[in-house]
Protein backbone atom coordinates (compact mmCIF):
# COMPACT_ATOMS: atom_id res chain seq x y z
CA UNK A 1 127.98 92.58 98.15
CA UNK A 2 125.56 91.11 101.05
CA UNK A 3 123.45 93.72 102.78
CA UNK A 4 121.50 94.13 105.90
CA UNK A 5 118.58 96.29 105.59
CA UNK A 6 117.36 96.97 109.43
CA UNK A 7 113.64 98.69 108.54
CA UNK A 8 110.74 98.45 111.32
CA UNK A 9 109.21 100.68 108.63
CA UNK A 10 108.34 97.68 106.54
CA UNK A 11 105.83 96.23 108.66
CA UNK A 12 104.43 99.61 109.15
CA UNK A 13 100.87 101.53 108.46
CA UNK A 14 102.15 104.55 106.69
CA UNK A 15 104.04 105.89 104.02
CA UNK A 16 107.61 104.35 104.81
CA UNK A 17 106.20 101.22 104.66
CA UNK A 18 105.90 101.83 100.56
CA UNK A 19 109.67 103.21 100.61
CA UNK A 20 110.88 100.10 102.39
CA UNK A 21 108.99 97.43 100.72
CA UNK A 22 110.53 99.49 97.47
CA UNK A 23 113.59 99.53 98.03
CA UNK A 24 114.27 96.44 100.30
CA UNK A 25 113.19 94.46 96.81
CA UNK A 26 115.07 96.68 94.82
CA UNK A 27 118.22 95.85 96.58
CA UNK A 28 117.18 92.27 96.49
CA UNK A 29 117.51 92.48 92.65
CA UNK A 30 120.66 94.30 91.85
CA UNK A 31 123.30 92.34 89.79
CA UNK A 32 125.78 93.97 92.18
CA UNK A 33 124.08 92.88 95.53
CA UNK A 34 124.83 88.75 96.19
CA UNK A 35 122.57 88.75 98.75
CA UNK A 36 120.11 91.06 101.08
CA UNK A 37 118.94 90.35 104.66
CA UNK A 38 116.22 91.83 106.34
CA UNK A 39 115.77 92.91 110.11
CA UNK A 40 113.19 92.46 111.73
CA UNK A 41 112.37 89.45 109.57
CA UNK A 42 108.51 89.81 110.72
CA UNK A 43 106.33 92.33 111.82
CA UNK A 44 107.74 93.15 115.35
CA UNK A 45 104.47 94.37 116.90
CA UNK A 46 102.08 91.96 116.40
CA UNK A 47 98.29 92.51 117.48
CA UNK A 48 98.19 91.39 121.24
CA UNK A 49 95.38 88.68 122.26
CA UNK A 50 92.55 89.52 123.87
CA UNK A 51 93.08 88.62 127.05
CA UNK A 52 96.90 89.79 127.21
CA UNK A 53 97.44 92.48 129.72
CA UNK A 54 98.22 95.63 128.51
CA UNK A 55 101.94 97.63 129.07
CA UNK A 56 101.84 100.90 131.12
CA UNK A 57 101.84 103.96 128.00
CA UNK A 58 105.31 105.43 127.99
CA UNK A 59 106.91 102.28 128.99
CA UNK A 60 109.62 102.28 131.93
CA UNK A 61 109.34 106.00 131.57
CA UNK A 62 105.86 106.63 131.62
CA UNK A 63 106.27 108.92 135.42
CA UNK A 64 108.15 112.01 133.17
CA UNK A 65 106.04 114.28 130.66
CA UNK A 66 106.09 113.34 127.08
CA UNK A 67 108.93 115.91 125.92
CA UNK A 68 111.56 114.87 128.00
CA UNK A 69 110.32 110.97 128.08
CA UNK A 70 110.72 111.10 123.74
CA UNK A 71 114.22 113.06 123.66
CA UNK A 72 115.59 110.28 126.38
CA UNK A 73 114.36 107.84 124.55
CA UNK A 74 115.96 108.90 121.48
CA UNK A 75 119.34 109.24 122.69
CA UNK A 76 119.26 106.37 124.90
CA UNK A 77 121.71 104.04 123.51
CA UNK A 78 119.75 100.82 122.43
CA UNK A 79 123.07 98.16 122.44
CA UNK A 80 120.36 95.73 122.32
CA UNK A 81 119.67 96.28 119.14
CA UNK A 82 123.02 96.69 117.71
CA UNK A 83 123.69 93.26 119.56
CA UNK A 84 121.11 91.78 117.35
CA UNK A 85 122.34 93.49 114.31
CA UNK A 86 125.96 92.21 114.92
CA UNK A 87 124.76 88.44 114.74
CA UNK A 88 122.66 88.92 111.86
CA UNK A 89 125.79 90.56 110.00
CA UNK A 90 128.44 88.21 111.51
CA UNK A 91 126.21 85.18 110.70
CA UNK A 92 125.58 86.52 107.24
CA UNK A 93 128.56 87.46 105.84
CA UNK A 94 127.49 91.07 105.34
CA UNK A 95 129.90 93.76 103.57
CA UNK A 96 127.01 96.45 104.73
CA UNK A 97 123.94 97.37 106.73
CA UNK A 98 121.44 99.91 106.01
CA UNK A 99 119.86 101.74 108.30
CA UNK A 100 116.33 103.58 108.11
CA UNK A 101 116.66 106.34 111.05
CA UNK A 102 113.22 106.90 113.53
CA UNK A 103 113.21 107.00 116.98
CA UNK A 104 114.72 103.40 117.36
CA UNK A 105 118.35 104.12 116.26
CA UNK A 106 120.87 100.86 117.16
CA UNK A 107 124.15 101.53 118.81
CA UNK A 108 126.26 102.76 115.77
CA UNK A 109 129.50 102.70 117.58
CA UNK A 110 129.03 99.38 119.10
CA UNK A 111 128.32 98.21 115.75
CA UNK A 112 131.42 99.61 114.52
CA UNK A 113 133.33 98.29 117.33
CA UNK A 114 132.49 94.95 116.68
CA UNK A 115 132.34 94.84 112.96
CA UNK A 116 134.83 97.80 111.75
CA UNK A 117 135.19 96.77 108.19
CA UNK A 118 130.88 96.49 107.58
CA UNK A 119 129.97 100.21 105.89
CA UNK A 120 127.00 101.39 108.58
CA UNK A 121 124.80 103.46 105.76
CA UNK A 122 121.91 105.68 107.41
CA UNK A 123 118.55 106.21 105.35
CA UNK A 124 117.60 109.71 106.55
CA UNK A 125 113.93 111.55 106.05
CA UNK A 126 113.87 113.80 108.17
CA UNK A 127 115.84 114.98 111.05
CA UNK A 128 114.43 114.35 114.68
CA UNK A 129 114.90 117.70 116.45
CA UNK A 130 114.22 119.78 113.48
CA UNK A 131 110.76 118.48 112.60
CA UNK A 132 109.44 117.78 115.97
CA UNK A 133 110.23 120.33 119.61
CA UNK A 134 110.17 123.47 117.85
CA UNK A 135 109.89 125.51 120.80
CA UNK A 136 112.25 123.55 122.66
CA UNK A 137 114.72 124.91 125.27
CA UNK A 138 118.50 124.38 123.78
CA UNK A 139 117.29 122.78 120.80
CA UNK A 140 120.33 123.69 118.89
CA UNK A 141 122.20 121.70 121.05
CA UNK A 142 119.87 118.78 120.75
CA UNK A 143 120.75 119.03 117.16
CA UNK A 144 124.31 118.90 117.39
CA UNK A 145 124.04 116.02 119.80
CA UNK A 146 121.79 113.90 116.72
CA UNK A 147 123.94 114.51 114.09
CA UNK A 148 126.87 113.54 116.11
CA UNK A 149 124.73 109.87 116.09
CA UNK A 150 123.78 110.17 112.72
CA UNK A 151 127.73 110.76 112.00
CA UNK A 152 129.23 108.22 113.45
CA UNK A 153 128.16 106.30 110.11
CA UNK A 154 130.16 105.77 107.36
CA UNK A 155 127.61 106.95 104.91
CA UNK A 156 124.24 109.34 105.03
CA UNK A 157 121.41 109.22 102.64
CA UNK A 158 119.06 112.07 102.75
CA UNK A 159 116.08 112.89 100.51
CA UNK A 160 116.97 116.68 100.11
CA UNK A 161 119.48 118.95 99.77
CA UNK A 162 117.80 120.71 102.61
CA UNK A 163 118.76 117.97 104.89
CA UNK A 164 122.58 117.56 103.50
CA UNK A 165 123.27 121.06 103.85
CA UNK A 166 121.71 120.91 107.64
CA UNK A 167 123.97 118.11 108.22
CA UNK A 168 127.06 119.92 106.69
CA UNK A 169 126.20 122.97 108.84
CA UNK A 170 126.86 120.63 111.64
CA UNK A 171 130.67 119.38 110.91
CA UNK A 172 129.60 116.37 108.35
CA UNK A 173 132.26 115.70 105.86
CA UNK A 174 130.00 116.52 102.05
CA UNK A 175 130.84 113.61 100.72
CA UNK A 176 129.61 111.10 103.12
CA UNK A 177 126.10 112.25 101.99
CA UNK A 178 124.09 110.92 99.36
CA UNK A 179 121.08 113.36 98.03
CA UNK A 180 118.22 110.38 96.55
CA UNK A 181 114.88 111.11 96.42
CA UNK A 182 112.30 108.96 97.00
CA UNK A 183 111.10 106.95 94.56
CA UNK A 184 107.94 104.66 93.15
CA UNK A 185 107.47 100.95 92.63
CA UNK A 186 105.59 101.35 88.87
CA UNK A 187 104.01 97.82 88.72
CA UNK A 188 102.70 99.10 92.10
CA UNK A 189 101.18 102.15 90.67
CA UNK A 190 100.18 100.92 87.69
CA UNK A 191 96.73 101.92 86.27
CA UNK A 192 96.08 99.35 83.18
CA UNK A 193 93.10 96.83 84.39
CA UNK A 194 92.00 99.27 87.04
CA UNK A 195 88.89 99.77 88.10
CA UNK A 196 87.71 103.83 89.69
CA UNK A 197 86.27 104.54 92.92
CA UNK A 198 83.32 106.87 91.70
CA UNK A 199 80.71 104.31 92.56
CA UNK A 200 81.56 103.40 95.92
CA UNK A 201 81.41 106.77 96.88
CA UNK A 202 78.25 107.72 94.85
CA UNK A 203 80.70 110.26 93.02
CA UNK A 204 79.02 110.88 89.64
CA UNK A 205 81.00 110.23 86.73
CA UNK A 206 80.92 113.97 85.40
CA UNK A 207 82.42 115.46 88.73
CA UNK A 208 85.67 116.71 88.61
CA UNK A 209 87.68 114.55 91.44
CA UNK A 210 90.62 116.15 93.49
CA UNK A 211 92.56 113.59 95.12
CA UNK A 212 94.59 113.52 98.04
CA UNK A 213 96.40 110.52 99.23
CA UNK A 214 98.67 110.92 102.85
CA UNK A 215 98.53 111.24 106.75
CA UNK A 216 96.36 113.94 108.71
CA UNK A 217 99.55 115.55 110.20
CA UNK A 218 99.10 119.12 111.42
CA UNK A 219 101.41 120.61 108.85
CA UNK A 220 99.64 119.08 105.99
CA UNK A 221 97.13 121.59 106.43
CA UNK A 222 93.97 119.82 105.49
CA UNK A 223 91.32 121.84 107.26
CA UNK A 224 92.83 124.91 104.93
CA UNK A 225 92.17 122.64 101.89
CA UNK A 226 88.45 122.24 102.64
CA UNK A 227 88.03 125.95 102.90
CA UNK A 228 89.73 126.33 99.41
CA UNK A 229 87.27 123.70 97.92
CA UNK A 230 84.53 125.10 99.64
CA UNK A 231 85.30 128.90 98.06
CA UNK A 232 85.73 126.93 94.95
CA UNK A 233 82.43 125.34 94.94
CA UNK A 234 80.76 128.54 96.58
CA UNK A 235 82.09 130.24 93.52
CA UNK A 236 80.11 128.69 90.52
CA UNK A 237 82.42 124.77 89.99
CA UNK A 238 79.63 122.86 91.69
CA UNK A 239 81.12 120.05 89.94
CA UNK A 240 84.31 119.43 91.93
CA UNK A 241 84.79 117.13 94.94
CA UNK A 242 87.91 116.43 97.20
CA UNK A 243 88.64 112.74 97.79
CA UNK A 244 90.72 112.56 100.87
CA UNK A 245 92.16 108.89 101.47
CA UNK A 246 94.24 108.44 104.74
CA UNK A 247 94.20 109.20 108.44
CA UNK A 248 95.56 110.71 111.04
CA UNK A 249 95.96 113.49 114.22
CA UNK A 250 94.38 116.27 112.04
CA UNK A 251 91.24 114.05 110.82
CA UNK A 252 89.11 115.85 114.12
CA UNK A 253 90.07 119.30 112.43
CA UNK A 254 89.65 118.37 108.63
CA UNK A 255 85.60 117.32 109.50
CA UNK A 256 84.99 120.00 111.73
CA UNK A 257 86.16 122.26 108.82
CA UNK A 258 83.48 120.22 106.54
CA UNK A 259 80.79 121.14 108.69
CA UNK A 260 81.51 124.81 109.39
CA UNK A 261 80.86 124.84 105.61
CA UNK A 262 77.07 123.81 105.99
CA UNK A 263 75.18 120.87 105.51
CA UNK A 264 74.86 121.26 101.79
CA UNK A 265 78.56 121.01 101.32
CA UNK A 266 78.73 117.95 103.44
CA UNK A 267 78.74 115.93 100.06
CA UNK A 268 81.41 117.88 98.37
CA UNK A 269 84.45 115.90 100.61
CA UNK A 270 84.74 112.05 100.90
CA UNK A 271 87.39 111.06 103.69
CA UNK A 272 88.02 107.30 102.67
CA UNK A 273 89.93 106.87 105.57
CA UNK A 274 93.16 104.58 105.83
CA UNK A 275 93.52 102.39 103.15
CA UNK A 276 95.84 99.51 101.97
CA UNK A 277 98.76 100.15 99.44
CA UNK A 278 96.92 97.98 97.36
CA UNK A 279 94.18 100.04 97.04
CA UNK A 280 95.40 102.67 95.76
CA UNK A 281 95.75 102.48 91.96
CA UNK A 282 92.19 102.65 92.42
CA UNK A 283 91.84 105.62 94.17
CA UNK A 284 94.44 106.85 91.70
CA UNK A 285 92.34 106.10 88.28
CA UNK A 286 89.20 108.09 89.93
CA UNK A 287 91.80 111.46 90.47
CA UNK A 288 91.37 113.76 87.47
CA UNK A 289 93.94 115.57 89.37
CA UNK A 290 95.88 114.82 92.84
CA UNK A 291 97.36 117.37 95.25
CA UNK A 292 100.00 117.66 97.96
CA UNK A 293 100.19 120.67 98.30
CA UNK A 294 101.81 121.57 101.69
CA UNK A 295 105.00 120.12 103.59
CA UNK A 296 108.12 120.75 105.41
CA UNK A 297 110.84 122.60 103.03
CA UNK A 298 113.01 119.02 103.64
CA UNK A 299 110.57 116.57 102.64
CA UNK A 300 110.49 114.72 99.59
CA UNK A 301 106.77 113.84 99.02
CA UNK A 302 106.30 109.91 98.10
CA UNK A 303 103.20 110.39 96.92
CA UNK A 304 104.43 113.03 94.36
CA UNK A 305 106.38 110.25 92.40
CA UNK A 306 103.05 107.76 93.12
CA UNK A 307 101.18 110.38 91.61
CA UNK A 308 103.03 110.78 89.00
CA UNK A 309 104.00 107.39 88.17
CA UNK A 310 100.60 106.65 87.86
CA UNK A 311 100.43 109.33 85.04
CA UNK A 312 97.97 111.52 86.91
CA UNK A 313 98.06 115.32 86.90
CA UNK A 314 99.41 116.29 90.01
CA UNK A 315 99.68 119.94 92.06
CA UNK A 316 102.64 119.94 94.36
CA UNK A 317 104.07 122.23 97.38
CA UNK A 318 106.60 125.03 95.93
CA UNK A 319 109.23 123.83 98.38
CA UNK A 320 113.33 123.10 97.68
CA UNK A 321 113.23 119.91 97.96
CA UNK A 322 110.52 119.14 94.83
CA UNK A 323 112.18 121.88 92.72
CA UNK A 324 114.93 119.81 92.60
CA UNK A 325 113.00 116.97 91.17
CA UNK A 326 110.37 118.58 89.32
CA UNK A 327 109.49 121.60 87.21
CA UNK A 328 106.44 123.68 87.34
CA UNK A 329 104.32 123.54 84.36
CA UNK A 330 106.11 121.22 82.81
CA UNK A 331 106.46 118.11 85.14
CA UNK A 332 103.39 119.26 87.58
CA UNK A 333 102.12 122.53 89.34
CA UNK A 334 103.56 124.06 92.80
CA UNK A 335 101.88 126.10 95.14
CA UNK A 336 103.13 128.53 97.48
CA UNK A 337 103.41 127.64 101.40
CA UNK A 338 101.39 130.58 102.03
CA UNK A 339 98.53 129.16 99.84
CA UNK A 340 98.11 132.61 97.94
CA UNK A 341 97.59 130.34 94.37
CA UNK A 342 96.16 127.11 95.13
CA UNK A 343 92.56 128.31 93.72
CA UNK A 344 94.30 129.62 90.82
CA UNK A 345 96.34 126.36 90.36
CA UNK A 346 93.15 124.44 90.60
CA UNK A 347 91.22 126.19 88.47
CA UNK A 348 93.70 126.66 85.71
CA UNK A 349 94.46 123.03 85.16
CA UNK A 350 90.60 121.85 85.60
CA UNK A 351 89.31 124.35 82.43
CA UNK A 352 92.63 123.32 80.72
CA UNK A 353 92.48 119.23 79.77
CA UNK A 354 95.57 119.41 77.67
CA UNK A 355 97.38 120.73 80.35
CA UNK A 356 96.69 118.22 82.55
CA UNK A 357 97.45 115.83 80.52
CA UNK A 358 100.81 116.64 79.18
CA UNK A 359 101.63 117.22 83.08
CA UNK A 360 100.69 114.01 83.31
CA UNK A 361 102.65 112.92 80.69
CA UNK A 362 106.23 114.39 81.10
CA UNK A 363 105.74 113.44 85.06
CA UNK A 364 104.94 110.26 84.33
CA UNK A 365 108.25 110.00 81.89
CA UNK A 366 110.35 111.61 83.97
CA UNK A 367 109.59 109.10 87.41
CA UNK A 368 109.58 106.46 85.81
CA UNK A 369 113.49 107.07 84.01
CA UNK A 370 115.00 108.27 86.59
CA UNK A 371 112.97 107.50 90.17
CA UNK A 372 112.31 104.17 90.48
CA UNK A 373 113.30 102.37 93.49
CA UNK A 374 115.83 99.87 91.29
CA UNK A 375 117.41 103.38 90.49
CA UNK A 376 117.38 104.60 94.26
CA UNK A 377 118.70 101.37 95.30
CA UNK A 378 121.61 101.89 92.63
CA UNK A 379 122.49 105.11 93.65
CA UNK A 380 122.96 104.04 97.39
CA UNK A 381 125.06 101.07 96.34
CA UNK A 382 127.38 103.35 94.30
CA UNK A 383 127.53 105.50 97.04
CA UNK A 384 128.54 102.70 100.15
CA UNK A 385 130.97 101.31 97.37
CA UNK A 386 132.82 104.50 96.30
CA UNK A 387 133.02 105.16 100.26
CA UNK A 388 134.46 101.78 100.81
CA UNK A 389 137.18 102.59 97.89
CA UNK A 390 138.29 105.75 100.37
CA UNK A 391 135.89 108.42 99.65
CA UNK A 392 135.99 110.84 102.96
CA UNK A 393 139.17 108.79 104.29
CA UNK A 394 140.79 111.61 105.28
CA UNK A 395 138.27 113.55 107.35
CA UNK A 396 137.37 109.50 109.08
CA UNK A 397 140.82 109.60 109.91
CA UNK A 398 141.18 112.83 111.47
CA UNK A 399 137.74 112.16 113.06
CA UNK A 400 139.25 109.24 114.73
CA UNK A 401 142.81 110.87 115.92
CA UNK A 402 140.56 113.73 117.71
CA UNK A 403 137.95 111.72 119.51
């Protein structure tokens, strides 16, 4: 099988860029794939010179308010694109492309128009108009409208069952979704040879070191983390600190909540700021424990199964989509959304060192059998291969015959 993997993601600054990196080389390896093409084949948004003028913000529709300006843009066809992905599979032989959804979605149906025997696979992570315009007018129908794009593929992958069943609530045939969780790259994560962080921050070597690697979005709820460390360290554990590495939106909010806490907690939180993926085994060997503990219910935390990989105790959120991977004190801890026992969480696996480490332990096991990328990869082959043996043919076919 030869596939083209069309991923802007790979060239990003975030977490998708460790997911596509993963599993772009995974496919690269499997017996069953011949070959594996990538598009864009180098970083499409390269830093402009100096003296190059800069583009109006918002682009040809920079006149309308930034609402309206993002939904046209998403449901603007980009034929474009699909153009450019219809040479690279025509020139290349391909049996399939792979598609990693965002906000710059190619022309499915022209690509199916053109090339109606390539399998058109979507990666899905999370679905447009139910994690961003929450208070949007009609919203339900902006729904409908993006799953009718995302359906027009022959196959979905999602990382939750949250997302399939929001996609079956929405006239998707069942089987053309795949439920696969993300996954980790374990050479990537790997701790043997590694050196800790604890000096570079002045973090002395008897402090106990909570660990939090991700983006400053809003619903990550950062600031609310600070105030449970600082009611943790008000309360007697002088000895903890919170080592926050990443960036984002919410990074304003997270140091204003440092200093409402006073000057002599200012020491208490490092914010390492952005870092390279190759940093982080680093940051990972100075964790004695790592958290992520709030998320949407659909998400499928990455940096659960880097934690965890890595072999370090690890507090999760108690949403759907983790149950379904993990299980609480046994694999890691959860926390409620409504924060009610993160303290408690804390606190019970800090005074308890064998707990932590056979959390660490049976997490670490269980990632690295069954949630590697080379696994991932494998389960999305299977699935665009059963699909192209006539999985779903019927409901295609009645699809077809009524639209």
């Amino acid at each position: 099988m030869k596939i083209l993997y069309y991923c802007p993601e790979y060239y990003s600054r975030h977490g998708g860029r460790a997911h596509a990196r993963g599993f772009y080389h995974a496919l690269e390896n499997l017996p069953v794939v011949s070959r594996c093409f990538l598009y864009p084949g180098s970083d499409p948004r390269p830093d402009p010179a100096p003296d190059e003028p800069k583009t109006r913000a918002g682009g040809r529709l920079w006149f309308l308010p930034s609402t309206p300006r993002r939904i046209i843009r998403f449901f603007m066809p980009r034929r474009r694109l699909a153009r450019i992905l219809i040479d690279a599979i025509k020139a290349n032989d391909c049996d399939a492309v792979v598609i990693r959804t965002g906000v710059s979605l190619p022309s499915i149906k022209d690509i199916k128009k053109a090339c109606p025997e390539v399998q058109v696979c979507l990666e899905i992570n999370a679905a447009h108009f139910d994690e961003s315009f929450t208070r949007l007018p009609l919203r339900s129908v902006f729904q409908k409208w993006e799953v009718m794009l995302f359906n027009r593929a022959d196959t979905l992958v999602v990382v939750s069952s949250y997302l399939k069943e929001y996609l079956q609530a929405r006239a998707v045939c069942p089987e053309k979704i795949l439920v696969n969780q993300n996954g980790v790259d374990a050479t990537a994560v790997s701790l043997s040879g590694v050196d800790d962080r604890r000096e570079q921050y002045g973090i002395p070597e008897d402090a106990f070191v909570i660990g939090y690697i991700g983006g400053m979005e809003r619903f990550r709820r950062l600031p609310e983390v600070v105030t449970y460390i600082a009611e943790m360290w008000r309360a007697g554990n002088k000895d903890i600190r919170l080592l926050i590495v990443g960036d984002g939106v919410d990074r304003p909010a997270v140091q204003a909540a440092i200093q409402a806490e006073g000057d002599e907690f200012g020491h208490v939180v490092i914010l390492a700021g952005w870092r390279e993926h190759t940093e982080i085994p680093g940051f990972l060997k100075t964790f004695d424990l790592a958290i992520f503990p709030f998320t949407n219910d659909y998400c499928s935390p990455l940096k659960l199964f880097e934690y965890l990989g890595a072999g370090v105790p690890t507090i999760g959120p108690d949403t759907s989509a983790v149950r379904e991977v993990f299980e609480d004190g046994v694999h890691l801890g959860l926390v409620n959304q409504d924060g009610s026992n993160f303290v408690n969480t804390i606190l019970e696996l800090k005074n308890n060192p064998r707990l932590r480490t056979s959390l660490g332990q049976k997490g670490q096991a269980l990632v690295l059998n069954d949630y590697t990328w080379e696994k991932n990869a494998e389960r999305v082959v299977s699935h665009i291969t059963n699909n192209m043996n006539g999985s779903c043919m019927a409901y295609r076919e009645n699809e077809s015959t009524s639209g």
